[in-house]
Protein backbone atom coordinates (compact mmCIF):
# COMPACT_ATOMS: atom_id res chain seq x y z
CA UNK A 1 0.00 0.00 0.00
CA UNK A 2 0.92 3.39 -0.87
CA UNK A 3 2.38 5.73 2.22
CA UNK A 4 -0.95 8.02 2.42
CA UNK A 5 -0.85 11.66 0.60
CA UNK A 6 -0.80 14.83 3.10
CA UNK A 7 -2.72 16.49 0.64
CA UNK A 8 -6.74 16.89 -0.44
CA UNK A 9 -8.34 17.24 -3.86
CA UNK A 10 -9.24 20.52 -4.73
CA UNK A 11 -11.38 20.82 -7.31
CA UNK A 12 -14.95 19.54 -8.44
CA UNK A 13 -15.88 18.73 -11.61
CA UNK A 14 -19.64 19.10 -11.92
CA UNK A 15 -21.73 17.03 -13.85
CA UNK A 16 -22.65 19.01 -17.57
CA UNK A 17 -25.64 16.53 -18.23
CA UNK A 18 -28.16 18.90 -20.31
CA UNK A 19 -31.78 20.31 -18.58
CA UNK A 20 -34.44 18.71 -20.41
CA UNK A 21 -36.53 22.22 -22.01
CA UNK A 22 -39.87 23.10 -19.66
CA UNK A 23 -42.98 21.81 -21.24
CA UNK A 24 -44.81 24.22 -23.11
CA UNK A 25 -46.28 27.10 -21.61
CA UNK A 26 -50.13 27.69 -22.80
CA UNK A 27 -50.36 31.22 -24.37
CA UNK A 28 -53.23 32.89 -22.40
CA UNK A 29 -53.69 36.18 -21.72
CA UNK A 30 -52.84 37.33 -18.04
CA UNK A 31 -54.80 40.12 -15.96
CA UNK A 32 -52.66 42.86 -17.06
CA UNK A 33 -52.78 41.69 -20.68
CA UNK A 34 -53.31 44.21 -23.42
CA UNK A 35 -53.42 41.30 -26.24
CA UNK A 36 -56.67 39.67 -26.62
CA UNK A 37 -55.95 37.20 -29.56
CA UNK A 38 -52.82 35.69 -29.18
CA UNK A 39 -52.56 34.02 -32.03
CA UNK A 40 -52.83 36.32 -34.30
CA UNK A 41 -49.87 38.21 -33.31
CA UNK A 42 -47.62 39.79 -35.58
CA UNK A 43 -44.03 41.34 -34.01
CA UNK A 44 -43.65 44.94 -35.65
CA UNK A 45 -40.20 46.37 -34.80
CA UNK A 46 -41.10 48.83 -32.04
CA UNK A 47 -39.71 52.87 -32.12
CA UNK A 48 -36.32 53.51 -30.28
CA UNK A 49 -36.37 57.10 -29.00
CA UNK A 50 -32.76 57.80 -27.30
CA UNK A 51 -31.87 57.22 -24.06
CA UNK A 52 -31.72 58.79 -20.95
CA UNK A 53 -28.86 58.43 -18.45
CA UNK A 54 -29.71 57.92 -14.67
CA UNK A 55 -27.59 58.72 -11.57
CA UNK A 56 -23.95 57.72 -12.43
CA UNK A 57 -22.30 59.52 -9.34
CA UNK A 58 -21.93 56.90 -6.04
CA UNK A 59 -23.80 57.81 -3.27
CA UNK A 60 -20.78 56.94 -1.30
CA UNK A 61 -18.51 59.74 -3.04
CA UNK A 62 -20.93 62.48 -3.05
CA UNK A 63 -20.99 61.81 1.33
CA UNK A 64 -17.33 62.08 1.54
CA UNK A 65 -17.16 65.02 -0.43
CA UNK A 66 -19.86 67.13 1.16
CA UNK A 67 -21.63 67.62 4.84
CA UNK A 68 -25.15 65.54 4.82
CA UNK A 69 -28.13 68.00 4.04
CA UNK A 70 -30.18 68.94 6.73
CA UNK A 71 -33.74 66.86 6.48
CA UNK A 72 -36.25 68.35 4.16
CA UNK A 73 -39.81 66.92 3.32
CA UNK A 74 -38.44 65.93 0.67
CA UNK A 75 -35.93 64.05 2.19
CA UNK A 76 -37.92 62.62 4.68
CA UNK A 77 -40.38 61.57 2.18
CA UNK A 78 -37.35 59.46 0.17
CA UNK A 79 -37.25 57.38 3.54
CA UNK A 80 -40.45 55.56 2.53
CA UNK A 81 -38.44 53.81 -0.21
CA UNK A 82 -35.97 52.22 2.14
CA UNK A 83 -33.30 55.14 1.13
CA UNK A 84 -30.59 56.19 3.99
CA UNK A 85 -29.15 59.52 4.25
CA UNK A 86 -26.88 59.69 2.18
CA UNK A 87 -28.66 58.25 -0.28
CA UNK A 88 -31.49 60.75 0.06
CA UNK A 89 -29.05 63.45 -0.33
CA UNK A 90 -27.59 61.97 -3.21
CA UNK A 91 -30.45 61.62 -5.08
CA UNK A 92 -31.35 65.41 -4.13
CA UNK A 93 -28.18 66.66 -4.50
CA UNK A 94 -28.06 65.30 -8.19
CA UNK A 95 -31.72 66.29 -9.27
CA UNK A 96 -32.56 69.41 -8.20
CA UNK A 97 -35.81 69.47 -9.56
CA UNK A 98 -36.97 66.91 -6.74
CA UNK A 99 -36.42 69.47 -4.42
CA UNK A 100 -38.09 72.33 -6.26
CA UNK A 101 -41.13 69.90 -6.95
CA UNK A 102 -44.17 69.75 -4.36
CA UNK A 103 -44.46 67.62 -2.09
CA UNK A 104 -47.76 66.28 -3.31
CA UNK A 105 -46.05 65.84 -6.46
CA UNK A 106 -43.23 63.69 -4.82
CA UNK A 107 -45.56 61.70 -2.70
CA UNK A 108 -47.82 61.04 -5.99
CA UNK A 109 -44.66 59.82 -7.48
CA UNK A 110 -43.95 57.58 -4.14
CA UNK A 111 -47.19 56.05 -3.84
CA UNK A 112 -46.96 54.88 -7.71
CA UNK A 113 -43.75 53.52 -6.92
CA UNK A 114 -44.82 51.61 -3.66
CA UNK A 115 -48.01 50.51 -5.79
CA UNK A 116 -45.82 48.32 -8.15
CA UNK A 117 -45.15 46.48 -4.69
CA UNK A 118 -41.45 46.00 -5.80
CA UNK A 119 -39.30 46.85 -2.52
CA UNK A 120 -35.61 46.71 -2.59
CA UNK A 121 -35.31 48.66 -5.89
CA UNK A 122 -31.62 50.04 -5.98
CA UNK A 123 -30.83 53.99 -5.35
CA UNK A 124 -29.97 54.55 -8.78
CA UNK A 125 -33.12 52.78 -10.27
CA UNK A 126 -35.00 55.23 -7.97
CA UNK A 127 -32.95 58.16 -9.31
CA UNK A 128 -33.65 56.79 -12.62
CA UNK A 129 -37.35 56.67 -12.20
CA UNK A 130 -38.10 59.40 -9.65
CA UNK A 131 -36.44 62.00 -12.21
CA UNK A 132 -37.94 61.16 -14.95
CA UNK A 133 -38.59 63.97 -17.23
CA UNK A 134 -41.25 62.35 -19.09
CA UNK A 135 -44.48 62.06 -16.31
CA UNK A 136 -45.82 59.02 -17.91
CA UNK A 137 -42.78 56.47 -17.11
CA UNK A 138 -44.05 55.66 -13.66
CA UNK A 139 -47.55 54.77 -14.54
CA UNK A 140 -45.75 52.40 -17.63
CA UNK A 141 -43.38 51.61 -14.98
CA UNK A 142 -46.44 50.37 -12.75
CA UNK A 143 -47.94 48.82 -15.97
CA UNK A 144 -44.78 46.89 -16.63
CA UNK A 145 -44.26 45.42 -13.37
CA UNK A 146 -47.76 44.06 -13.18
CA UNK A 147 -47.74 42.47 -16.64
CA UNK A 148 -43.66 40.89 -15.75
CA UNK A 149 -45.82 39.42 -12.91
CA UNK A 150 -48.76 38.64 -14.53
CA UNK A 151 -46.20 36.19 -16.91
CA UNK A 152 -44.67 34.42 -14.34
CA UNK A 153 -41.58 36.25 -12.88
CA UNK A 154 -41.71 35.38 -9.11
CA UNK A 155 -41.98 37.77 -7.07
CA UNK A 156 -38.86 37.07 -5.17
CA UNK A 157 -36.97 37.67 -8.32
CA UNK A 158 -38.58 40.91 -9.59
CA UNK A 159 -36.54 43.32 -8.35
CA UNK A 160 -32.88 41.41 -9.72
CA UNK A 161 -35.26 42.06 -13.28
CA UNK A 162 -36.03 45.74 -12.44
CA UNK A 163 -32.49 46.99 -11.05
CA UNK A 164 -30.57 45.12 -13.98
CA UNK A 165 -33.14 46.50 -17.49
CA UNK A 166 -32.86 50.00 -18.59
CA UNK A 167 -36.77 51.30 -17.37
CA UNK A 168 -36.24 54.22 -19.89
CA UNK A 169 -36.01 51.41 -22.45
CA UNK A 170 -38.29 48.50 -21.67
CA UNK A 171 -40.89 50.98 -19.76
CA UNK A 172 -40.97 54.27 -21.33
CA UNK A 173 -40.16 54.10 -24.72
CA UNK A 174 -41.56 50.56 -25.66
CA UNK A 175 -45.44 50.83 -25.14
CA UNK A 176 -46.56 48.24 -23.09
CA UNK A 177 -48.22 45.87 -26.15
CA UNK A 178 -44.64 46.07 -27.60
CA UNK A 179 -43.40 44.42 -23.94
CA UNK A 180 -46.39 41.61 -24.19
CA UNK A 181 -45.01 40.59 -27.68
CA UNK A 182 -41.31 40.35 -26.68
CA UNK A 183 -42.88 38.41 -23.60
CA UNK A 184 -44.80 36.17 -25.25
CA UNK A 185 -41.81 35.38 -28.23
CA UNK A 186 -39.10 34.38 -25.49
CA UNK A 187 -41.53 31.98 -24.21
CA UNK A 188 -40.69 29.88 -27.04
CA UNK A 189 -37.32 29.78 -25.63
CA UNK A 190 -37.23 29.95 -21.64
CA UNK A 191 -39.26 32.30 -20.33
CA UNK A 192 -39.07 33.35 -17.35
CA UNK A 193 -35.80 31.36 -16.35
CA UNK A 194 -34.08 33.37 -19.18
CA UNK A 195 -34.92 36.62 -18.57
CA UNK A 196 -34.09 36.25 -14.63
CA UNK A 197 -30.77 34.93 -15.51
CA UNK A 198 -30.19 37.82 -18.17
CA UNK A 199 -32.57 40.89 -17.54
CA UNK A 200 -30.64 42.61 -19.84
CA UNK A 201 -32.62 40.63 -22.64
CA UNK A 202 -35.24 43.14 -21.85
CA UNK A 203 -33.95 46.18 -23.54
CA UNK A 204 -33.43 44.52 -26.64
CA UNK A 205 -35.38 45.59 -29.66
CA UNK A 206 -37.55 42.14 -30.60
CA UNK A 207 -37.66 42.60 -34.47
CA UNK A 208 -34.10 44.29 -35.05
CA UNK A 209 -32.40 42.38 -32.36
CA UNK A 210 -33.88 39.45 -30.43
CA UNK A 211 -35.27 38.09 -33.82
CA UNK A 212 -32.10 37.84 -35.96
CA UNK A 213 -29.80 36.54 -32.99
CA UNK A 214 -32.43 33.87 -32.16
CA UNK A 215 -32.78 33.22 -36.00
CA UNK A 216 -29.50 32.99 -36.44
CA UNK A 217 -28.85 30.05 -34.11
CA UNK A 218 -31.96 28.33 -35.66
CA UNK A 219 -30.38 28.22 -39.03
CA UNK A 220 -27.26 27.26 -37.82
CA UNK A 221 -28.50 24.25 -36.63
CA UNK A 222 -30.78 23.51 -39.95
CA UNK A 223 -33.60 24.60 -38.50
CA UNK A 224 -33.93 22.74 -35.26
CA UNK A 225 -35.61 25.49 -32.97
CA UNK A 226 -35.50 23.29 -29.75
CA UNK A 227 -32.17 22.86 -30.32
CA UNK A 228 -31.18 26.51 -30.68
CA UNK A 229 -34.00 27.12 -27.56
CA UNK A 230 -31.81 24.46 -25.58
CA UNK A 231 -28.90 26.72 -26.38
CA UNK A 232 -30.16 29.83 -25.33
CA UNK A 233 -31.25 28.56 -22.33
CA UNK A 234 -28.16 26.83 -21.58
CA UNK A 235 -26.05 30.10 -21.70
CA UNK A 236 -28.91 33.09 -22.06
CA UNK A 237 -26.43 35.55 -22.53
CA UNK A 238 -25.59 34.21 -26.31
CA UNK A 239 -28.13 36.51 -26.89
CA UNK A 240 -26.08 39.38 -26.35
CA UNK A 241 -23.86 38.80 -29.44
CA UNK A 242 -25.42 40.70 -32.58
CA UNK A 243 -26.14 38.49 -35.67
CA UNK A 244 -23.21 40.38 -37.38
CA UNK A 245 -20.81 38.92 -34.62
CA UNK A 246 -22.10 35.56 -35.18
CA UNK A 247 -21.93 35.61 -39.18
CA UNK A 248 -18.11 36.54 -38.14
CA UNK A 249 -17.54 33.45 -36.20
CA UNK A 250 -19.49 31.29 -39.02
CA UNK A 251 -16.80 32.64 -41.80
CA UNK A 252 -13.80 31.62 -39.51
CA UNK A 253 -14.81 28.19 -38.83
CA UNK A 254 -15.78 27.76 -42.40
CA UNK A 255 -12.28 28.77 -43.62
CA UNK A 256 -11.04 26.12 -41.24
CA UNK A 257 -13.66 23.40 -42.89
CA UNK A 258 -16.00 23.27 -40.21
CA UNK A 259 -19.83 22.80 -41.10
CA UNK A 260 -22.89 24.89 -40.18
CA UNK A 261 -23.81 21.81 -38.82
CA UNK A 262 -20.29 21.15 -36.83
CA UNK A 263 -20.32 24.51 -35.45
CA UNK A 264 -23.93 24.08 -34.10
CA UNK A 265 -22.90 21.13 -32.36
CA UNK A 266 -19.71 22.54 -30.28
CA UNK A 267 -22.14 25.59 -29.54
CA UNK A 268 -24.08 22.89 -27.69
CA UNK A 269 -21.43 21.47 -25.81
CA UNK A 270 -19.99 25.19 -25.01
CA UNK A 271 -21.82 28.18 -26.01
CA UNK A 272 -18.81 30.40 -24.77
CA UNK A 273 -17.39 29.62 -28.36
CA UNK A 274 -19.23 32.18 -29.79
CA UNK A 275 -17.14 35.02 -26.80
CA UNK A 276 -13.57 33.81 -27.65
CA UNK A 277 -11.60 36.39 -29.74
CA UNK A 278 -10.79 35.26 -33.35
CA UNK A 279 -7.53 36.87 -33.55
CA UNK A 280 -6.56 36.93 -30.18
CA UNK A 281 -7.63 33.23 -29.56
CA UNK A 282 -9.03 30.91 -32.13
CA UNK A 283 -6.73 31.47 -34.99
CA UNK A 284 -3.08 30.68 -32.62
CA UNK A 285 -5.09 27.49 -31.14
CA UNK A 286 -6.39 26.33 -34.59
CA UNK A 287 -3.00 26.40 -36.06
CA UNK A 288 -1.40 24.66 -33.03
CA UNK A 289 -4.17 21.43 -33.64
CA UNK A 290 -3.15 21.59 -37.40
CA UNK A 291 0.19 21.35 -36.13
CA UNK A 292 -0.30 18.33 -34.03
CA UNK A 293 -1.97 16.87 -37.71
CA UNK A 294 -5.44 17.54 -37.33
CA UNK A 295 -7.57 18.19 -40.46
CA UNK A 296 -11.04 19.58 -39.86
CA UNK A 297 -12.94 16.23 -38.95
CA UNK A 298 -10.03 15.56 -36.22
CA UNK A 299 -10.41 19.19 -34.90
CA UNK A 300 -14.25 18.75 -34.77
CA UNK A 301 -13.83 15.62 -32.94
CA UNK A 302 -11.56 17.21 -31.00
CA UNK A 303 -13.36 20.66 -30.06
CA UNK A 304 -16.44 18.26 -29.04
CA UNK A 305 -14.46 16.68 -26.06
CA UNK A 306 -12.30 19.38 -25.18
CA UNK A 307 -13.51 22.85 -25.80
CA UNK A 308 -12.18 24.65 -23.32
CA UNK A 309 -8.90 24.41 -24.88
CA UNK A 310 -10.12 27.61 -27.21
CA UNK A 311 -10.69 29.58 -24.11
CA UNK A 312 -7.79 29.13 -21.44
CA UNK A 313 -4.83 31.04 -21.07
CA UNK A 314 -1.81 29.91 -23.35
CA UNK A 315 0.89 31.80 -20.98
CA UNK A 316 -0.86 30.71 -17.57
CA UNK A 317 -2.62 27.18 -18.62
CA UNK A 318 -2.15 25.65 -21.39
CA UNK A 319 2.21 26.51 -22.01
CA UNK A 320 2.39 24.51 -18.75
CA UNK A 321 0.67 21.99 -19.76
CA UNK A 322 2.29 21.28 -22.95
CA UNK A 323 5.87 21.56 -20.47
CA UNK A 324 4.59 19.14 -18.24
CA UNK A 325 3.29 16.16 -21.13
CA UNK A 326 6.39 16.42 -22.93
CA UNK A 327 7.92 15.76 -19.81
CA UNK A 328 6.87 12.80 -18.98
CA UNK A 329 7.44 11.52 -22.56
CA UNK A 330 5.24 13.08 -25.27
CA UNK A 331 6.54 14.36 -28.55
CA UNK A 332 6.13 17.39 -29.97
CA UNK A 333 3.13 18.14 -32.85
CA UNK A 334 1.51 14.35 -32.60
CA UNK A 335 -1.94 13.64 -32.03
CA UNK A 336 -1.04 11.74 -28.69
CA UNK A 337 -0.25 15.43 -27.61
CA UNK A 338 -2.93 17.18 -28.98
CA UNK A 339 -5.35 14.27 -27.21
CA UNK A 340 -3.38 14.66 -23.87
CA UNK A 341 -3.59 18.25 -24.00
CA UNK A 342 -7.48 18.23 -24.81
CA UNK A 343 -8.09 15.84 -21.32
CA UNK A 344 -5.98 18.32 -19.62
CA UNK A 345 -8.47 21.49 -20.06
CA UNK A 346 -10.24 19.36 -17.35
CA UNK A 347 -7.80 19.58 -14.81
CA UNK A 348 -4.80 21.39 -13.09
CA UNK A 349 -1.46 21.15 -13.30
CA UNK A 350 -1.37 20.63 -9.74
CA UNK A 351 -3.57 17.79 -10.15
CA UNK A 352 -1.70 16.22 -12.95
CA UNK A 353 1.49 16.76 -10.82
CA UNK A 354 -0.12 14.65 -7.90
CA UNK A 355 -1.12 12.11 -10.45
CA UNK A 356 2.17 11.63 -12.03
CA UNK A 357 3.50 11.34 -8.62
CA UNK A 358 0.83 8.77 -7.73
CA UNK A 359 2.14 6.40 -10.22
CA UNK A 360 5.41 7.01 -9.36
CA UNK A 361 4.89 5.96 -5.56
CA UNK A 362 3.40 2.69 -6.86
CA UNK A 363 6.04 1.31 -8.76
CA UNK A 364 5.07 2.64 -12.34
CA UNK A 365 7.62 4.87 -14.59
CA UNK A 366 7.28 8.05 -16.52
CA UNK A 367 7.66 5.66 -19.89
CA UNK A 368 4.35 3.62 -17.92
CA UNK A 369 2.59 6.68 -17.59
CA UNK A 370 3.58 7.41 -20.95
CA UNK A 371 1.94 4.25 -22.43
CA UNK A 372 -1.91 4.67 -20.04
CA UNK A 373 -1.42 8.60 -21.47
CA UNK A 374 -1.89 7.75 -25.08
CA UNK A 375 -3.96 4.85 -24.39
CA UNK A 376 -6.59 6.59 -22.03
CA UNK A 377 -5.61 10.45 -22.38
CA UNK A 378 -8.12 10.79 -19.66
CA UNK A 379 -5.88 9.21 -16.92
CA UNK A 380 -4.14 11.99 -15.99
CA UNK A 381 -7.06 14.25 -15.74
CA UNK A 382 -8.85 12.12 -12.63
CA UNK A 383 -8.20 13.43 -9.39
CA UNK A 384 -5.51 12.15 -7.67
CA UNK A 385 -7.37 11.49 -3.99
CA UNK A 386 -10.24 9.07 -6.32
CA UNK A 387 -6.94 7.60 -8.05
CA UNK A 388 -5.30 6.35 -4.99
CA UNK A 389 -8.66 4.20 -3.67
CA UNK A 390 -8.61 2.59 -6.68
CA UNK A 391 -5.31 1.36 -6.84
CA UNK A 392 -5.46 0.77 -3.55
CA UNK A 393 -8.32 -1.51 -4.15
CA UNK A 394 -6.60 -3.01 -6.93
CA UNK A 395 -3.65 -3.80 -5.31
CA UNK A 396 -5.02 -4.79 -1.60
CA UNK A 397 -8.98 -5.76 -2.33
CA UNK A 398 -8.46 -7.58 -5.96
CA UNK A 399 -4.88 -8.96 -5.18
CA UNK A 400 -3.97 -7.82 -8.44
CA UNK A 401 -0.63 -6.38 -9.80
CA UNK A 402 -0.32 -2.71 -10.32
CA UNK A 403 0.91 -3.04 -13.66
CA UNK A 404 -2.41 -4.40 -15.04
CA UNK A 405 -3.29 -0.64 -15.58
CA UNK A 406 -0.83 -0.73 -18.62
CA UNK A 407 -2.80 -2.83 -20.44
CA UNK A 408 -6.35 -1.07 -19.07
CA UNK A 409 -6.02 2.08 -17.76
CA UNK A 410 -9.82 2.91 -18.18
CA UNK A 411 -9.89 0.94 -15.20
CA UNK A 412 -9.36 4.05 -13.40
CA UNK A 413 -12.14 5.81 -14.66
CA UNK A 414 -15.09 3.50 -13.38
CA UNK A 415 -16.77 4.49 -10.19
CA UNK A 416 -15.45 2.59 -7.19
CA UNK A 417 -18.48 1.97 -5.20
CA UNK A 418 -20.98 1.55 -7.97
CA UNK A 419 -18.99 -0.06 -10.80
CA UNK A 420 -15.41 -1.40 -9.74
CA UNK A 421 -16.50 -3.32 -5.72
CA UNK A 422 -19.82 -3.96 -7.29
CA UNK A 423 -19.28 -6.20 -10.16
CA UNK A 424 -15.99 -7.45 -8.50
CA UNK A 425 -18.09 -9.21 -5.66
CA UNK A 426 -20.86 -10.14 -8.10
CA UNK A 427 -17.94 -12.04 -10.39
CA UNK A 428 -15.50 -13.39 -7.78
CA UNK A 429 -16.81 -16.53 -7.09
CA UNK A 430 -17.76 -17.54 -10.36
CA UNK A 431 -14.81 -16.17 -12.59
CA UNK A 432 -12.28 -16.01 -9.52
CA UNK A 433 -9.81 -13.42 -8.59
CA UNK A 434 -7.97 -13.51 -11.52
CA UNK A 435 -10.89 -12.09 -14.40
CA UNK A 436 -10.05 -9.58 -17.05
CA UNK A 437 -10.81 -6.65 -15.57
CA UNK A 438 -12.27 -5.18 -19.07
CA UNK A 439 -14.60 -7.94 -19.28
CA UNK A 440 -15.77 -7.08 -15.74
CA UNK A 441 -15.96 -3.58 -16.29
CA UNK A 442 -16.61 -2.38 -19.35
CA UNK A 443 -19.43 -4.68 -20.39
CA UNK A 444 -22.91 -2.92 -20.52
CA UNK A 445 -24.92 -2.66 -17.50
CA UNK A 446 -27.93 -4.50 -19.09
CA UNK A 447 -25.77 -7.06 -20.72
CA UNK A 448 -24.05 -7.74 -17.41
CA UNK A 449 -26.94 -8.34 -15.32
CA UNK A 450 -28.17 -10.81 -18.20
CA UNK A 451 -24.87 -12.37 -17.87
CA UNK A 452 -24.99 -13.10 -14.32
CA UNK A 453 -29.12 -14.10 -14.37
CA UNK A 454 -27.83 -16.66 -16.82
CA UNK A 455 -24.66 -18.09 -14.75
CA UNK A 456 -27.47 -18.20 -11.81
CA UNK A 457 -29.66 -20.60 -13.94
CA UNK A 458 -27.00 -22.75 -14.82
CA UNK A 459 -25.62 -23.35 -11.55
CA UNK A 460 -28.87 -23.95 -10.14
CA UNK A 461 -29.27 -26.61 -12.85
């Protein structure tokens, strides 16, 4: 047995399985609703006017550079919305107007506010609303709210909507029909889940915008909308790239022979594709996979396991990497390398350190970790602490030589409890101790049960 490790794993890899898309949502129209027939909608491209700016100065500046104002009304009245001090004075201090208006008027302005029953807005999203030139963006304001709850945003999350959506924007200039429509079209696509991850998503025009983006990704993926719905709800903020952005992406992965089709499928696996810089990051990594002998189909195949490998750091990650696998034994532009490389965007090179040493303190050398590398690139991804039960169960619990792993090193990737003891005490007695351990392992679960059901009958015979 293996002297025991002073050290503890430190990192979590968590499981990427997909979320199965929500079942449809029936299109009815809400309390608040201002569309009466819903299926005969139509999505005109709603009138931009320009926008407005609201309080950019911190609160917390404007208090250390200034005495507090004595209280007003006015400033009394701002405590009703939760505001401190300096806050009040802030807000005052920065729109004068409030403090020239009426009281009345301020208090009509407060009681709107409190009627949208949306506590905890942030100081500057009162600023931005309280200000207002234009007198009608608190009652669309009011309007708004009610209709975001009347489709389903929970309560609990309203206010993480309101303080992160330009209310110039989605209330004021977009008339509240306009709103509905963009409500009811991201419904085909996550709503609310993906506008309470991404409020931003709100202050998007729908026809100009939100509709090209969305079509985009449909058309990308031949015209699978649940795919492309799975996507954006996967990573909502995909919608945040402009269509021109992704047509820019779609010529570079073309020049590299990529498919529509190809591309559409890595976006599934990692929307973040579609953020990575094309000069900056694509280009260097693409060449340094042609390098290692990868044609398109190998770098598709490869981009599907190992995506994060267009994303990392070269001079903090990756470089290190590279160091540390030709280290131990790998050559230079092969696709051993280029494999071992791709299983190590999984992992650190701490980890892979520990690993290396793992193997090392059980008898194996750098040309045996050589030979499991290229034969299960994986193996040096695992994490160490998982690693050494195993081969301490191998060794101790099996009775089986260490060196076995040479020949299947995938052994090291089945699940201890629930795969490796399991079968082992299922197969003992009938196979003995001394079964090939790919036969025991990487057999089908449904063909292994039948396996043993049948070995039952016979010896019962």
């Amino acid at each position: 047995m293996a002297p025991p490790l002073s050290w503890r794993p430190s990192f979590f890899y968590p499981d990427k399985t997909l979320i199965p898309p929500p079942p449809p949502q029936p299109l009815t129209s809400p309390p608040h609703s201002t569309i009466t027939n819903i299926s005969s909608l139509s999505f005109p491209a709603p009138h931009l006017l320009p926008l407005r700016h609201p309080l950019t100065t911190p609160p917390s500046a404007i208090n250390a550079a200034s005495p507090p104002l004595p209280l007003s009304p006015h400033h009394l009245l701002l405590h009703h919305l939760a505001l401190d001090d300096g806050e009040a004075a802030a807000l005052l201090r920065n729109h004068p107007e409030l403090e020239s208006a009426s009281p009345d008027a301020l208090r009509r302005r407060l009681l709107a506010l409190r009627s949208a029953e949306a506590p905890g807005l942030s100081p500057a999203k009162l600023s931005q609303l309280l200000a207002a030139a234009d007198s009608e963006l608190l009652p669309s304001f009011v309007a708004g709210v009610n209709l975001l709850k009347d489709h389903g945003i929970p309560r609990e999350e309203l206010v993480h909507v309101l303080n992160n959506v330009n209310a110039h924007k989605v209330f004021g200039e977009k008339p509240l029909r306009e709103l509905e429509v963009m409500i009811l079209y991201l419904k085909r696509y996550g709503w609310p889940e993906l506008v309470i991850r991404r409020p931003s998503l709100l202050n998007l025009d729908l026809e100009t915008q939100l509709v090209p983006r969305v079509e985009f990704l449909i058309n990308l993926g031949r015209g699978d909308e649940p795919a492309a719905a799975f996507l954006i709800r996967k990573l909502p903020a995909i919608l945040s790239y402009t269509a021109d952005h992704f047509r820019s992406h779609l010529r570079f992965w073309q020049s590299v022979g990529l498919t529509d089709e190809e591309l559409f499928k890595i976006a599934l696996v990692y929307p973040n594709i579609f953020s990575i810089g094309i000069e900056t990051k694509l280009r260097p990594r693409v060449e340094l996979l042609r390098q290692c002998g990868l044609d398109a189909e190998g770098m598709f195949k490869f981009l599907i396991k190992a995506p994060l490998f267009l994303s990392l750091s070269f001079r903090e990650n990756l470089a290190k990497k590279l160091a540390f696998l030709v280290k131990i034994g790998h050559r230079h532009r092969t696709r051993e390398l280029a494999s071992a490389l791709g299983a190590s965007t999984r992992t650190s090179c701490e980890n892979m350190q520990r690993v290396v040493e793992l193997f090392f303190r059980y008898g194996l050398s750098c040309a045996d970790v050589l030979v499991m590398s290229k034969k299960h690139p994986q193996v040096l991804q695992y994490n160490h602490a998982s690693l050494e039960k195993k081969m301490e169960f191998l060794v101790e619990g099996m009775e089986r030589e260490i060196g076995e792993l040479l020949m299947f090193p995938a052994f090291l990737g089945y699940n201890l409890d629930d795969r490796i003891k399991l079968r082992y005490e299922m197969k003992k007695d009938v196979r003995g101790k001394g079964m090939s351990l790919n036969k025991l392992l990487s057999v089908a679960s449904d063909k292994f049960h039948l396996q043993k059901s049948t070995s039952e009958i016979g010896s019962n015979l």
